[in-house]
Protein backbone atom coordinates (compact mmCIF):
# COMPACT_ATOMS: atom_id res chain seq x y z
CA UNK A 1 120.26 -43.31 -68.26
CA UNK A 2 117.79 -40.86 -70.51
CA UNK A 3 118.95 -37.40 -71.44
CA UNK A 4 116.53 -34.45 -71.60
CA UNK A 5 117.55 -34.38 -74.90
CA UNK A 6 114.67 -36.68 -75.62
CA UNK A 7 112.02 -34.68 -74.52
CA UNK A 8 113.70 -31.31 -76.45
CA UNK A 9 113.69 -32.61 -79.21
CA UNK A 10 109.82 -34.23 -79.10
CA UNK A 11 109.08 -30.94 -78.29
CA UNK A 12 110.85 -29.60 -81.57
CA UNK A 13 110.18 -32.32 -83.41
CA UNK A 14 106.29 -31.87 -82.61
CA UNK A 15 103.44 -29.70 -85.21
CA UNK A 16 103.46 -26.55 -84.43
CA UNK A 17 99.80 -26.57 -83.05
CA UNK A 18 101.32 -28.84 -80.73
CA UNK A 19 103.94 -26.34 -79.67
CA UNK A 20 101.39 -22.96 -79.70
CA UNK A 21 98.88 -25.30 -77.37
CA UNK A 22 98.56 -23.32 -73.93
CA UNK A 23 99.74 -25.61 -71.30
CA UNK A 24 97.99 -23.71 -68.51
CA UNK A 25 94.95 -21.30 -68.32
CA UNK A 26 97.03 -18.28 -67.69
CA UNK A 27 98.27 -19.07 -71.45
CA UNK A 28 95.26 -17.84 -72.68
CA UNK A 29 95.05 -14.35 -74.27
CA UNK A 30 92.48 -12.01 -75.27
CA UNK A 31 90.04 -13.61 -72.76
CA UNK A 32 90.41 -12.35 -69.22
CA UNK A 33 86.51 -11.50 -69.36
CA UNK A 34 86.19 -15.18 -69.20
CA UNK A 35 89.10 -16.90 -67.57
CA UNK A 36 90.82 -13.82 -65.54
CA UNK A 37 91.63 -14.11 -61.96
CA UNK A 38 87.80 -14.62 -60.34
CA UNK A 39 85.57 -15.36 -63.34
CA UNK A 40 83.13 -17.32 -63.94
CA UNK A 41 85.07 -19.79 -66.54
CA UNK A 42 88.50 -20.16 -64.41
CA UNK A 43 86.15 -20.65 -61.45
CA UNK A 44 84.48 -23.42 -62.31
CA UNK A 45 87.63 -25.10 -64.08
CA UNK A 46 89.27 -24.39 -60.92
CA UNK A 47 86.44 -26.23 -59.09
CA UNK A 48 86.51 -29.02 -61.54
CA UNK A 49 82.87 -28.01 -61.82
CA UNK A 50 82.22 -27.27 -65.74
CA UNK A 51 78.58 -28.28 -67.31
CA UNK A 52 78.17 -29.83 -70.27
């Protein structure tokens, strides 16, 4: 009934901030000190345990 089209060409369609968003953690660069496998920020987003 709906193509994949659709969602292609939201995706294209979309600002490019929207595009260049990470998706996922590992998507982040430059910051392994913080969210790398084991540290403290992954770990507690992983947890669903981040403070205010």
């Amino acid at each position: 009934m709906f193509s994949q089209g659709g969602a292609e060409r939201r995706d294209r369609d979309a600002p490019l901030a929207a595009r260049m968003r990470p998706r996922k953690l590992d998507d982040f660069i430059g910051q392994e000190h913080l969210v790398g496998e084991g540290h403290i920020l992954r770990r507690l987003m992983e947890t669903d345990s981040l403070p205010s």
